[in-house]
N, C-alpha and C. Protein backbone atom coordinates (compact mmCIF):
# COMPACT_ATOMS: atom_id res chain seq x y z
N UNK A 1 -12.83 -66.33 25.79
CA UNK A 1 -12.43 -67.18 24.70
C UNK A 1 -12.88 -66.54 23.40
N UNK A 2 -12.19 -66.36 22.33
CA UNK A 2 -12.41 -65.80 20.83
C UNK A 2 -12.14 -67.05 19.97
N UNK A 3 -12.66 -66.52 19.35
CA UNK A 3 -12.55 -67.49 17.74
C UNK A 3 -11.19 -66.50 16.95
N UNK A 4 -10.79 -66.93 16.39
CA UNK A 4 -9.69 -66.90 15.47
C UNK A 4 -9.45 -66.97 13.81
N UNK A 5 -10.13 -66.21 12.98
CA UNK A 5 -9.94 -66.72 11.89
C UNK A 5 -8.59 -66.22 11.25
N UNK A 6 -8.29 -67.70 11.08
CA UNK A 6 -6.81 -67.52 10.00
C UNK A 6 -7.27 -67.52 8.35
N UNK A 7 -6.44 -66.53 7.98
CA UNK A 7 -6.62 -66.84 6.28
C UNK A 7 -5.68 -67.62 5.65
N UNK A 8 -6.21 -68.17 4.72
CA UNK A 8 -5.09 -68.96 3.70
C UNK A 8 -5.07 -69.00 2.58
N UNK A 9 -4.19 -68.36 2.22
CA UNK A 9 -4.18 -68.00 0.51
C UNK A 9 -3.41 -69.16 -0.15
N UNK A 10 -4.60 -69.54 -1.64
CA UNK A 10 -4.08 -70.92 -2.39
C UNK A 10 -3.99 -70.30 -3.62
N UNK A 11 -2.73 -70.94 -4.47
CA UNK A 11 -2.16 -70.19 -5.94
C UNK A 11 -3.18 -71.19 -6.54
N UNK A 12 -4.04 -70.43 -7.98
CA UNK A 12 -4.62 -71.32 -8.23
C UNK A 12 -4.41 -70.42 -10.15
N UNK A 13 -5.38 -71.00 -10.75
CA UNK A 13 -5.34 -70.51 -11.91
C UNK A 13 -6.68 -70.97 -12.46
N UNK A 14 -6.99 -70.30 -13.57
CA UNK A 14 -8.04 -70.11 -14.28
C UNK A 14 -8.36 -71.14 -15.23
N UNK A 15 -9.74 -72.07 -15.07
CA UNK A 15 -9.80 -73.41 -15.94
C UNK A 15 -9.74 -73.28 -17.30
N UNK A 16 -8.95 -73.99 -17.68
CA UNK A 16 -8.44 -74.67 -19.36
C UNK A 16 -9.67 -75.10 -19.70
N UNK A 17 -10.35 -76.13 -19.79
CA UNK A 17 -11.41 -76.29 -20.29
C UNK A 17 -13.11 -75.99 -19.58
N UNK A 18 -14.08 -75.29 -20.94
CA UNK A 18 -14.99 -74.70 -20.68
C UNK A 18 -16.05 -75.90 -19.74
N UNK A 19 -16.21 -75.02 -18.80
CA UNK A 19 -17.26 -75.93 -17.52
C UNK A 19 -16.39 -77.49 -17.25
N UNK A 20 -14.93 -76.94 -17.25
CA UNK A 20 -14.09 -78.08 -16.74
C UNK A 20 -14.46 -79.43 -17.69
N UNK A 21 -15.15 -79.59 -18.18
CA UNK A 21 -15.65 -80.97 -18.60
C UNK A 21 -14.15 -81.40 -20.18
N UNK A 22 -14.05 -81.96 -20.01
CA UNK A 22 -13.04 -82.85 -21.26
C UNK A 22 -13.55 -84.69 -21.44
N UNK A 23 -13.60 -85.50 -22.02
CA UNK A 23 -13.54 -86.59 -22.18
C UNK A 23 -12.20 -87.03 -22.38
N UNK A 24 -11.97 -88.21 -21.95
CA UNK A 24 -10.52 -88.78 -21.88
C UNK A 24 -10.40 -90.07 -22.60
N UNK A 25 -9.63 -90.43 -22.62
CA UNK A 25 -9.01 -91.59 -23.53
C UNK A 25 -9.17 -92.42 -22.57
N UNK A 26 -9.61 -94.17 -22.84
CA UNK A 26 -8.71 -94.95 -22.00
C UNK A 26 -7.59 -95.07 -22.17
N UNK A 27 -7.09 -95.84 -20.67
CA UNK A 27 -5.99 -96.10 -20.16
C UNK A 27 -4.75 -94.94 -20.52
N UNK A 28 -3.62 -95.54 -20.28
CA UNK A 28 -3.01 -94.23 -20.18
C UNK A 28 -2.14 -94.00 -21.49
N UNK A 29 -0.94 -93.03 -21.51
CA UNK A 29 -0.12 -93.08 -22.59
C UNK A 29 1.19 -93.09 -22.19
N UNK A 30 2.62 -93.51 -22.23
CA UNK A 30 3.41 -94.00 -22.22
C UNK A 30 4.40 -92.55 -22.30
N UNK A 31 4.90 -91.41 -21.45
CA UNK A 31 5.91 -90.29 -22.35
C UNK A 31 7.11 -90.49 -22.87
N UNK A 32 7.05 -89.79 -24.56
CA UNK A 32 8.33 -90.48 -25.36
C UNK A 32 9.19 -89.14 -24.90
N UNK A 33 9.15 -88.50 -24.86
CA UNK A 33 10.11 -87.10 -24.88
C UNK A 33 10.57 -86.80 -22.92
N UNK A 34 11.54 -86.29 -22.99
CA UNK A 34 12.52 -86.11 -22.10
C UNK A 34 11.23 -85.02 -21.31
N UNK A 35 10.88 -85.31 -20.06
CA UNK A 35 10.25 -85.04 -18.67
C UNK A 35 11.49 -84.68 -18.08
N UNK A 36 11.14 -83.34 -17.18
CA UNK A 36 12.05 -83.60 -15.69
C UNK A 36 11.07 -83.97 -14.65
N UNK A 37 11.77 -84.45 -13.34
CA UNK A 37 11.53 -84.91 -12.38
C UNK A 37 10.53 -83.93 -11.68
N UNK A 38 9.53 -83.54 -10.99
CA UNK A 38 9.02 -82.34 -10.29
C UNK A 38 8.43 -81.53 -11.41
N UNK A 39 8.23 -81.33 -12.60
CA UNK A 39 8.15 -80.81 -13.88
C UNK A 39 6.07 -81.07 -13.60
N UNK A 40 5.72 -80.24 -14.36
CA UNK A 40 3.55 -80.50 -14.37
C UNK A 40 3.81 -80.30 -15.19
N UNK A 41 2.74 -81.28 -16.20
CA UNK A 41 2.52 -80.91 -17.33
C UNK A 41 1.04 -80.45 -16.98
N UNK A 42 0.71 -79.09 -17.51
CA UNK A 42 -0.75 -78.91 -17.26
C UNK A 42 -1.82 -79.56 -17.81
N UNK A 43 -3.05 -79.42 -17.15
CA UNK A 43 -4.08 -79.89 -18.24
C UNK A 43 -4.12 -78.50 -19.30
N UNK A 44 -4.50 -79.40 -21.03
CA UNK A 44 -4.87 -78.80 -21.90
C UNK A 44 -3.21 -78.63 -22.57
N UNK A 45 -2.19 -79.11 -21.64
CA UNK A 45 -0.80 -79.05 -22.74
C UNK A 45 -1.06 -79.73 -23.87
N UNK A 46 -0.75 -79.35 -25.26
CA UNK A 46 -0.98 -80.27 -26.37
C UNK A 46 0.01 -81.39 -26.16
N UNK A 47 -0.41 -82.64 -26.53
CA UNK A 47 -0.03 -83.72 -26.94
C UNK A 47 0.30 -84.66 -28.10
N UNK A 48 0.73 -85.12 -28.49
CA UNK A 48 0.80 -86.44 -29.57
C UNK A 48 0.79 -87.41 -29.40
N UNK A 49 -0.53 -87.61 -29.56
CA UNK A 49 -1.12 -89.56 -28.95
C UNK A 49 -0.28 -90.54 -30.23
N UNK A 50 0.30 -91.25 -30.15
CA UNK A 50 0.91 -92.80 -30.93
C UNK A 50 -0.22 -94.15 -30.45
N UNK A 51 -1.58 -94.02 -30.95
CA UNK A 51 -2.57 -95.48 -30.61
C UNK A 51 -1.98 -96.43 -30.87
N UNK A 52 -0.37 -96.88 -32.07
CA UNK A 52 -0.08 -97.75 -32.40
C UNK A 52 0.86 -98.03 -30.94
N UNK A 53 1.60 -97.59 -30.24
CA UNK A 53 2.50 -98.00 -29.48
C UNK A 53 2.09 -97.04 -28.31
N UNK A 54 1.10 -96.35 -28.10
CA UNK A 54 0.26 -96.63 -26.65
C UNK A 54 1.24 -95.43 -26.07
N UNK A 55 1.74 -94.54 -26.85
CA UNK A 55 2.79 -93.67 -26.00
C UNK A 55 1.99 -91.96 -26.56
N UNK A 56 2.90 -91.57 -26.47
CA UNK A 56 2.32 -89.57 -26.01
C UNK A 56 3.32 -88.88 -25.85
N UNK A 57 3.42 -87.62 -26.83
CA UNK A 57 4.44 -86.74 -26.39
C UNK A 57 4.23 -85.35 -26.22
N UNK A 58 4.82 -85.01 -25.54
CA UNK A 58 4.09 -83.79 -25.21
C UNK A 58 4.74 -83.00 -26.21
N UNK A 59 3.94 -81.87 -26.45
CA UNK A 59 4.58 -80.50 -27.45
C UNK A 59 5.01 -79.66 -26.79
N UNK A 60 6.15 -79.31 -26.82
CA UNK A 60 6.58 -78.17 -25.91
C UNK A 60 7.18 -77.27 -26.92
N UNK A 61 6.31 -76.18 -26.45
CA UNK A 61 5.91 -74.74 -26.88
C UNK A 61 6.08 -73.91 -25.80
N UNK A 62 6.79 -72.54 -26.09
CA UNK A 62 7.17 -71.14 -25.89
C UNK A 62 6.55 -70.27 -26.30
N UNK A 63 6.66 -68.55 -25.97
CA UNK A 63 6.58 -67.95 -26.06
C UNK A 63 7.78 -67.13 -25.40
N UNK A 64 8.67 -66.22 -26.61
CA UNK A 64 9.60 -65.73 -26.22
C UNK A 64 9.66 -64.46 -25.35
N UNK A 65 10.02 -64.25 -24.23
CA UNK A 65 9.55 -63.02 -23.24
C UNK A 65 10.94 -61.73 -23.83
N UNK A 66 10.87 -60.83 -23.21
CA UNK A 66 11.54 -59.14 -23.75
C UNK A 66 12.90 -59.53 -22.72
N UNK A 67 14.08 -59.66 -23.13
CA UNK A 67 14.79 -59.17 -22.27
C UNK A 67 15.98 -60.12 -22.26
N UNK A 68 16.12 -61.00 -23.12
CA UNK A 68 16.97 -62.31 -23.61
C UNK A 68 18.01 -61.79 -24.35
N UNK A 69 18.65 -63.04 -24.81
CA UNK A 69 19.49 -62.73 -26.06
C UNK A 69 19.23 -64.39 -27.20
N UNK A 70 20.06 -64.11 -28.74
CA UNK A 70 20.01 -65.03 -28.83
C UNK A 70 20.54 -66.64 -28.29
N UNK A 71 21.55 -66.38 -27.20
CA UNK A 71 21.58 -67.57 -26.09
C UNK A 71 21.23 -67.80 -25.02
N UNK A 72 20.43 -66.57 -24.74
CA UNK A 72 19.52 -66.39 -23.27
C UNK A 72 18.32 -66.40 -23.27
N UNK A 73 17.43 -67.47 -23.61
CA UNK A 73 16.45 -67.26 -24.29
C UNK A 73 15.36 -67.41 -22.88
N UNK A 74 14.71 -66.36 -22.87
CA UNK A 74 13.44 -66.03 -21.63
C UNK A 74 12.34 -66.51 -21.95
N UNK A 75 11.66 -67.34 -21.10
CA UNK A 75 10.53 -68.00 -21.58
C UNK A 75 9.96 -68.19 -19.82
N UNK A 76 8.25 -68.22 -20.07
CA UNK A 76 7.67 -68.02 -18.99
C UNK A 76 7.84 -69.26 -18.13
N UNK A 77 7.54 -69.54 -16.94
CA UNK A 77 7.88 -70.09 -15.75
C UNK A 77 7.08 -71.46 -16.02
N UNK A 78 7.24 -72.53 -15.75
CA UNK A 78 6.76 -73.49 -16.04
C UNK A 78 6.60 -74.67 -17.67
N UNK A 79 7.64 -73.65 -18.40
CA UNK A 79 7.68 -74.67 -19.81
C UNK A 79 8.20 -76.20 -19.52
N UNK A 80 7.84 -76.84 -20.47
CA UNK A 80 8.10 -78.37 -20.11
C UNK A 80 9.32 -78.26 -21.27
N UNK A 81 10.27 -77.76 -21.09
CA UNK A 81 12.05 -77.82 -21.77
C UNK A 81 12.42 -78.22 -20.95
N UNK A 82 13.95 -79.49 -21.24
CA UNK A 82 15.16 -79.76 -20.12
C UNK A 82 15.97 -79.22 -21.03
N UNK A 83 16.88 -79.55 -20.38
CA UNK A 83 18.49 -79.49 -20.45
C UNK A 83 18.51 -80.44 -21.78
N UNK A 84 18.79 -80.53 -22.51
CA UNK A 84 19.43 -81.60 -23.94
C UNK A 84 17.96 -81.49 -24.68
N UNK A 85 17.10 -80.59 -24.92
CA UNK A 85 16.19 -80.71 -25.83
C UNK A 85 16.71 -79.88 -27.00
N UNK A 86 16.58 -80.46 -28.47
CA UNK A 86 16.70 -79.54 -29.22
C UNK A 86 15.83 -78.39 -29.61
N UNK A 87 16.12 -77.30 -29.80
CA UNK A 87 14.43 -76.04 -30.02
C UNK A 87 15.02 -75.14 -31.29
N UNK A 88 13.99 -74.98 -31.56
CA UNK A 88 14.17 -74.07 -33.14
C UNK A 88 12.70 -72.79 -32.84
N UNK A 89 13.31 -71.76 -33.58
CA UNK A 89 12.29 -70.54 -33.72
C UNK A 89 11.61 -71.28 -34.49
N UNK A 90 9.98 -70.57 -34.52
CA UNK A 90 8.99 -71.39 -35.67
C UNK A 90 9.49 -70.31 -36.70
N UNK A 91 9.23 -71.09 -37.88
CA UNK A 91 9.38 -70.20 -39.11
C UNK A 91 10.80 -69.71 -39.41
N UNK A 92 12.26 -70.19 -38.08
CA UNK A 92 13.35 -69.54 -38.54
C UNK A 92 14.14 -70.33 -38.64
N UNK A 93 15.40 -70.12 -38.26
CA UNK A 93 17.16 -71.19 -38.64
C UNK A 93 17.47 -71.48 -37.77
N UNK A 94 18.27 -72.95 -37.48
CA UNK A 94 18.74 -72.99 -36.45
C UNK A 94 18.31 -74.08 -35.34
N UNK A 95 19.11 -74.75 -35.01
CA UNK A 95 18.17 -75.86 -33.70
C UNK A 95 19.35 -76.17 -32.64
N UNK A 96 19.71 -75.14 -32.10
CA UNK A 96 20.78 -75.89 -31.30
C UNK A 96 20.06 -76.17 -29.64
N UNK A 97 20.87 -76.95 -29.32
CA UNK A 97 20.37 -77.81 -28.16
C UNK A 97 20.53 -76.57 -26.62
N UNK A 98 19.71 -77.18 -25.70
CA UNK A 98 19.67 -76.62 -24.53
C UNK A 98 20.45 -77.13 -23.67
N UNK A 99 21.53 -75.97 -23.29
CA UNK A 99 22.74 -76.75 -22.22
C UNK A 99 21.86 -76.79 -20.61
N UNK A 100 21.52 -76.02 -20.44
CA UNK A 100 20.92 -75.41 -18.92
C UNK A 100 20.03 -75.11 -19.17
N UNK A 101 19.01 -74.74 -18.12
CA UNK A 101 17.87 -74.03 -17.89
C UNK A 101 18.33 -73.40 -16.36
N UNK A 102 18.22 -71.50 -16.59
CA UNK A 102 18.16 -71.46 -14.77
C UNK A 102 17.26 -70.48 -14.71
N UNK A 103 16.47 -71.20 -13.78
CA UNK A 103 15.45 -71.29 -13.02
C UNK A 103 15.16 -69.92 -11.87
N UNK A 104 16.54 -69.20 -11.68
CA UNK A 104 16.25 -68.65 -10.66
C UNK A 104 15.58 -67.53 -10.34
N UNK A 105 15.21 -66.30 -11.49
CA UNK A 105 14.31 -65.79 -11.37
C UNK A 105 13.00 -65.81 -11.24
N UNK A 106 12.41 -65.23 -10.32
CA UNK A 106 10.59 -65.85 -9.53
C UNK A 106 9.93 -65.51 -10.99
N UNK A 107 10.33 -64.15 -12.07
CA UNK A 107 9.29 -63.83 -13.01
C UNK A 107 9.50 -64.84 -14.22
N UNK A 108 10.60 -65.65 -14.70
CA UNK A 108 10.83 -66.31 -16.31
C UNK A 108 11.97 -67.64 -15.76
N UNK A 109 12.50 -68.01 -16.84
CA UNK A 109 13.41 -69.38 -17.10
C UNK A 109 13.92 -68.49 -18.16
N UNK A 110 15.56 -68.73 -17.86
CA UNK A 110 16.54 -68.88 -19.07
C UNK A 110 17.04 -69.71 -19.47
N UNK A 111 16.26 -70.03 -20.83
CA UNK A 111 16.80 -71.32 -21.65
C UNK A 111 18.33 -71.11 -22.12
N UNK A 112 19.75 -71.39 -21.71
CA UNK A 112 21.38 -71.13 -22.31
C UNK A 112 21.25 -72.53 -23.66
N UNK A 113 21.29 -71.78 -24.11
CA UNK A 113 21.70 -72.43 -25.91
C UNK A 113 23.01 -72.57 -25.93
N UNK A 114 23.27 -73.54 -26.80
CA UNK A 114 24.62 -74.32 -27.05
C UNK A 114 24.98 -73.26 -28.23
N UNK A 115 24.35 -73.04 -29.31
CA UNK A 115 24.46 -71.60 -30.17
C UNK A 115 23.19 -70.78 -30.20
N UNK A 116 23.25 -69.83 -31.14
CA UNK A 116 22.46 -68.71 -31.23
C UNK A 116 21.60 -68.99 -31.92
N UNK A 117 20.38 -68.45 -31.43
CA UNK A 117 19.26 -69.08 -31.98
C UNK A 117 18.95 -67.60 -33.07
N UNK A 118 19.23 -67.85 -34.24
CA UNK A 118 19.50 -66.40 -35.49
C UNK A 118 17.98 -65.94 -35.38
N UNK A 119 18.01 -64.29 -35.09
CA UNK A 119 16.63 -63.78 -35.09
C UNK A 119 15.53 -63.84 -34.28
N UNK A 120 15.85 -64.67 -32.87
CA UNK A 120 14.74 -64.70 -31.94
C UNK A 120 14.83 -63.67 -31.24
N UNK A 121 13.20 -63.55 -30.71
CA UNK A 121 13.16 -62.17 -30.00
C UNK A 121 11.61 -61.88 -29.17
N UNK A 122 11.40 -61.28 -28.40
CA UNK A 122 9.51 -61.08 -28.02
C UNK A 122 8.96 -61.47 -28.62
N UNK A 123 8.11 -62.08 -27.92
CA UNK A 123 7.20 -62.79 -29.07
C UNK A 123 7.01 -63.88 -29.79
N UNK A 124 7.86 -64.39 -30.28
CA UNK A 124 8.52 -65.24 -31.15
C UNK A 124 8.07 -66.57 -30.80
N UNK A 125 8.00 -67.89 -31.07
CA UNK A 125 7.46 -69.06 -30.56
C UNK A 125 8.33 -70.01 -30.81
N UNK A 126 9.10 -71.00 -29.23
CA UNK A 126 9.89 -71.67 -29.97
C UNK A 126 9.82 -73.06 -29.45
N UNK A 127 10.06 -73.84 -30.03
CA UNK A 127 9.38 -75.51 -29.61
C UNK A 127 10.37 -76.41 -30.03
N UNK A 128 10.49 -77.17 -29.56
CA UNK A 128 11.67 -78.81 -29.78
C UNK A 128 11.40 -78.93 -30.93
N UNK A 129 12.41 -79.41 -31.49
CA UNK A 129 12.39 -79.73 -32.91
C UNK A 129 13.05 -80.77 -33.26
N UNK A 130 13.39 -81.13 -34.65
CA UNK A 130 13.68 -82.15 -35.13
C UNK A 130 14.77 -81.59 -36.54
N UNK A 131 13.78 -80.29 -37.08
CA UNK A 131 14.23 -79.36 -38.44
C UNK A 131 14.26 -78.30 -37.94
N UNK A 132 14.91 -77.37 -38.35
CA UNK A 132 14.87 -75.86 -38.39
C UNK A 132 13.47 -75.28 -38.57
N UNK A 133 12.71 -74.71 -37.78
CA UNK A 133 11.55 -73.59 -38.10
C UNK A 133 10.04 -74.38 -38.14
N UNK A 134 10.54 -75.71 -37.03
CA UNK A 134 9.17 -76.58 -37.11
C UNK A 134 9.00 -77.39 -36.07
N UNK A 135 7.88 -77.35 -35.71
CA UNK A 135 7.88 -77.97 -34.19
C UNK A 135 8.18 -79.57 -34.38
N UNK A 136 8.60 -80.37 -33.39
CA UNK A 136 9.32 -81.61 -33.67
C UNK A 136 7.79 -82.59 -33.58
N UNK A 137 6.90 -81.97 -33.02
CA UNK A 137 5.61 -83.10 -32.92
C UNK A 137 4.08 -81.74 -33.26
N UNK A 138 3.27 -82.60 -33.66
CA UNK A 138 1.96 -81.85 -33.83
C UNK A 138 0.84 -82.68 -33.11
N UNK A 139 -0.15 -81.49 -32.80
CA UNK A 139 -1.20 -82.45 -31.37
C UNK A 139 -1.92 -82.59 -32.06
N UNK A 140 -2.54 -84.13 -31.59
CA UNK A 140 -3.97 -84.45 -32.00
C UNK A 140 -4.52 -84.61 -30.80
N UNK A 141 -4.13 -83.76 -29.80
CA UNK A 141 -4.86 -84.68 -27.85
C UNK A 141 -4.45 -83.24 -27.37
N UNK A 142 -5.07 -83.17 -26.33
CA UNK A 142 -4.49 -82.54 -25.23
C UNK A 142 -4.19 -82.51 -24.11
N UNK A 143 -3.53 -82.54 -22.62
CA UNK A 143 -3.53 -83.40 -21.04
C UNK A 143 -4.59 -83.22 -20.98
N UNK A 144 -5.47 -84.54 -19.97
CA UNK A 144 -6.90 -84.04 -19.44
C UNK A 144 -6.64 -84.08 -18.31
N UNK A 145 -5.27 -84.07 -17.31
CA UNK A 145 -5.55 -83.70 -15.91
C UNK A 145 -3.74 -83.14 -15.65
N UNK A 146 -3.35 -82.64 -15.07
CA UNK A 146 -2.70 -81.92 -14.49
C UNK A 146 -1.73 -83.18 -13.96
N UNK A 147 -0.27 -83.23 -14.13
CA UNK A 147 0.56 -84.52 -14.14
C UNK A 147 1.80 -84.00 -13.55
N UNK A 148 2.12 -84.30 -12.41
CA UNK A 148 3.84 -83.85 -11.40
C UNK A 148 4.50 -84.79 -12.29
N UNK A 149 5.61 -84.52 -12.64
CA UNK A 149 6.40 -85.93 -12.94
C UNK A 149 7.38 -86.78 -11.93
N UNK A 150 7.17 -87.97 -11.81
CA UNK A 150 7.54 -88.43 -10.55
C UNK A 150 8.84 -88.99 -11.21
N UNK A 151 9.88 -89.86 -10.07
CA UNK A 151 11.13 -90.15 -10.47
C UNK A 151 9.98 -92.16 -10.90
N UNK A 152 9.16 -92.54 -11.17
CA UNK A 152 8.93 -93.55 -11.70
C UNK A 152 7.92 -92.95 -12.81
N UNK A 153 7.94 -94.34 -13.16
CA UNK A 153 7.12 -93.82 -14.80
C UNK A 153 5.74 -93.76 -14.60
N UNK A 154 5.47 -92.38 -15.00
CA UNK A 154 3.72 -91.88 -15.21
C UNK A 154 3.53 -91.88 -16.05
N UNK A 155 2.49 -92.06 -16.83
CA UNK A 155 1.45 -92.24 -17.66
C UNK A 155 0.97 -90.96 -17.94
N UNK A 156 0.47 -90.29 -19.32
CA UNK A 156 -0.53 -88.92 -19.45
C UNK A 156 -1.50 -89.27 -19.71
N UNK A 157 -2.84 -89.13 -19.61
CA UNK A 157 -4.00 -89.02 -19.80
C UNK A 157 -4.69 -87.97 -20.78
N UNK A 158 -4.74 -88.27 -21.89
CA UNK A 158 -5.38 -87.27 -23.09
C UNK A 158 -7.02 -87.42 -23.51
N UNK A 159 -7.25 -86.06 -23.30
CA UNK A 159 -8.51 -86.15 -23.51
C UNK A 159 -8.58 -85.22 -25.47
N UNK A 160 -9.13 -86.27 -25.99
CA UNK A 160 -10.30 -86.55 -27.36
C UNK A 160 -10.92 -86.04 -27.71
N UNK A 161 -11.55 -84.79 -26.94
CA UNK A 161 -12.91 -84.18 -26.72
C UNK A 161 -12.73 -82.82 -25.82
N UNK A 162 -12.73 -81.78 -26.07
CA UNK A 162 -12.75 -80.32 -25.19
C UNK A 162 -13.08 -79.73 -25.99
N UNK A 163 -13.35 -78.31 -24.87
CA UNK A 163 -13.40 -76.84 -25.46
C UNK A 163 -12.22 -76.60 -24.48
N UNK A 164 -10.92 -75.77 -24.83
CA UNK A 164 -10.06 -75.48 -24.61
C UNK A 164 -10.46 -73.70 -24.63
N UNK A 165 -10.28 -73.17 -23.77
CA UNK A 165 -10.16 -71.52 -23.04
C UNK A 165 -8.81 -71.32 -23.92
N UNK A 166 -9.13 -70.61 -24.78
CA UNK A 166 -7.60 -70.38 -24.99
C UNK A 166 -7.09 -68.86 -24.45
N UNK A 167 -7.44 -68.20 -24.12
CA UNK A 167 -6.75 -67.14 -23.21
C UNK A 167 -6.46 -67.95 -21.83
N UNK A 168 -6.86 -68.69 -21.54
CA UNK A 168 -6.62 -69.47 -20.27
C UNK A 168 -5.09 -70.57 -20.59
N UNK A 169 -5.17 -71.02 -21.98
CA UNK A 169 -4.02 -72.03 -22.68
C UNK A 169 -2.34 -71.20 -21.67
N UNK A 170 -2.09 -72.54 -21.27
CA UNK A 170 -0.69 -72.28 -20.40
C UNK A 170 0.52 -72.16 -21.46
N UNK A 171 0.00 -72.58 -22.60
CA UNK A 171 1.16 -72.47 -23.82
C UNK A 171 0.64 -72.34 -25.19
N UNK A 172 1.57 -71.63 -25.82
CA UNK A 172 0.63 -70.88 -27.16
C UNK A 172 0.56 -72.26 -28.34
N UNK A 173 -0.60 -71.81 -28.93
CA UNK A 173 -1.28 -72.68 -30.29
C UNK A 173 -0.55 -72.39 -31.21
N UNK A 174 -0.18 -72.60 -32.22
CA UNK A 174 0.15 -71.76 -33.40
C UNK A 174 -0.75 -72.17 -34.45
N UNK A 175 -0.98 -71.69 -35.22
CA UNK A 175 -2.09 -71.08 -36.16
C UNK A 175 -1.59 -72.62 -37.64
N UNK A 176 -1.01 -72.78 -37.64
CA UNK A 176 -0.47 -74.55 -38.49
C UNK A 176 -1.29 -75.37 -38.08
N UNK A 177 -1.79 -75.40 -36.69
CA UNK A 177 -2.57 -76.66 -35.85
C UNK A 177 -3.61 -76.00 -35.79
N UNK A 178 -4.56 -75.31 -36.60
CA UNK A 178 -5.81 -75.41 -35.99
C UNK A 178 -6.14 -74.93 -37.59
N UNK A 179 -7.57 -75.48 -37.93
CA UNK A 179 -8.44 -74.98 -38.83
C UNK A 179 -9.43 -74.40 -38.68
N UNK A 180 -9.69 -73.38 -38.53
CA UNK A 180 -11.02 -72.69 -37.91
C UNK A 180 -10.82 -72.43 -36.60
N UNK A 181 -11.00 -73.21 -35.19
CA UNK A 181 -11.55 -73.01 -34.10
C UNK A 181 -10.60 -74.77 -33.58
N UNK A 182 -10.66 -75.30 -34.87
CA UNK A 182 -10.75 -76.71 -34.11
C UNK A 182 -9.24 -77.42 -34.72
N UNK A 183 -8.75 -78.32 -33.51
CA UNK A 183 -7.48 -78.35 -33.68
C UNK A 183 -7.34 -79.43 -35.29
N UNK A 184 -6.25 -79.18 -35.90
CA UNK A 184 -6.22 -79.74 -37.48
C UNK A 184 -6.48 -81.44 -37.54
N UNK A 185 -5.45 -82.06 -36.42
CA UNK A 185 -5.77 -83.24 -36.42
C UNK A 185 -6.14 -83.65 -35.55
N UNK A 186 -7.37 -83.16 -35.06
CA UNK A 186 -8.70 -83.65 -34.10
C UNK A 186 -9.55 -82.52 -33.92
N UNK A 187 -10.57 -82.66 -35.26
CA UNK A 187 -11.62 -81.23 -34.75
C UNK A 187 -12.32 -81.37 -33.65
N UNK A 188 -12.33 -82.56 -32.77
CA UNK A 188 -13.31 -82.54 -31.42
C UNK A 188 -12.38 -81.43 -30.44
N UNK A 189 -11.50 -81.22 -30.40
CA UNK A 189 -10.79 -80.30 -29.67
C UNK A 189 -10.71 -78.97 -30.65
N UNK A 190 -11.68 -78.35 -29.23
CA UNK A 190 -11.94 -76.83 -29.98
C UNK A 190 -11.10 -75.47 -29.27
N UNK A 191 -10.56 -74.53 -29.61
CA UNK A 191 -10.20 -73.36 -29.10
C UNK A 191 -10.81 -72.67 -28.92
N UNK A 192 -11.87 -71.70 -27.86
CA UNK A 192 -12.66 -70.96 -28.02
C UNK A 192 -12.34 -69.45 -26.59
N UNK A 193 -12.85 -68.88 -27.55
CA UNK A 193 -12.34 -67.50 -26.70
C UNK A 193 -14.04 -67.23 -25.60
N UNK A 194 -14.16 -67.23 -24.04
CA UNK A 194 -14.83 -66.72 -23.82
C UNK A 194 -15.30 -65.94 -22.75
């Protein structure tokens, strides 16, 4: 008789906040912006808490990957974009809406634009909008736990209080939202490199 060891390899990733610790909000927040079904929002995605009406939206932020066009827009695996969100380059022209997302390459997502998004390219950062060249929401929160989206209504949980890993951050900051280290509208949420 032998023993048997099986291995089992688990996908995991590197913690968002320093010594895991965050403080959280009570109760929960309400999502105003278009979720898909099966969709995570990670912990440490920025948020926009509404205390007056108890709701939360998430910021959804890009980073543009090499190899797109302006209607093929490549963005890493897991962005929280659907289908009918409007997105604008930061800083450029332009907001046309997202017809599709396909999914099928294992390395990125191609966001298909309804038009051309003028001047995007590597690099570049591009987020739902509302105006041309500006993200449609700004965070004062960030997720404090890791959220599937189910086909009934979930709740996000924002935590008030972190040190946020930002080489660890699943989606980029931009430099508008933070003063120093600490995010603009909530210095208890800090960015720290370590």
């Amino acid at each position: 008789m032998a023993i048997n060891f099986a291995k089992t390899s688990f996908e995991g990733r590197s913690p968002i906040f320093w010594r895991g610790e965050c403080k959280v909000l009570p109760g929960g927040f309400k999502p105003v912006n278009s979720l898909a079904v099966g969709m995570v929002v990670f912990r440490g995605t920025p948020l926009f808490v509404d205390f007056e009406n108890m709701t939360a939206a998430v910021v959804k932020v890009a980073t543009v990957l090499d190899g797109g066009t302006t209607t093929k827009v490549r963005v890493a695996k897991g962005s929280n974009f659907v289908a009918g969100d409007t997105v604008t380059k930061i800083g450029g022209t332009g907001t046309p809406t997202i017809s599709s997302i396909d999914k099928s390459n294992s390395a990125y997502d191609v966001l298909n634009l309804s038009a051309g998004l003028t001047g995007v390219g590597k690099d570049d950062i591009i987020a739902e909008a509302e105006t041309e060249g500006t993200a449609k929401y700004t965070p004062n929160m960030v997720s404090a736990t890791d959220l599937e989206v189910k086909d009934k209504l979930d709740t996000l949980d924002a935590a008030y209080d972190a040190l946020v890993l930002k080489k660890n951050a699943h989606y980029p900051i931009l430099d508008s939202w933070v003063t120093g280290v600490c995010l603009t509208n909530n210095p208890n949420i800090m960015f720290i490199n370590q």
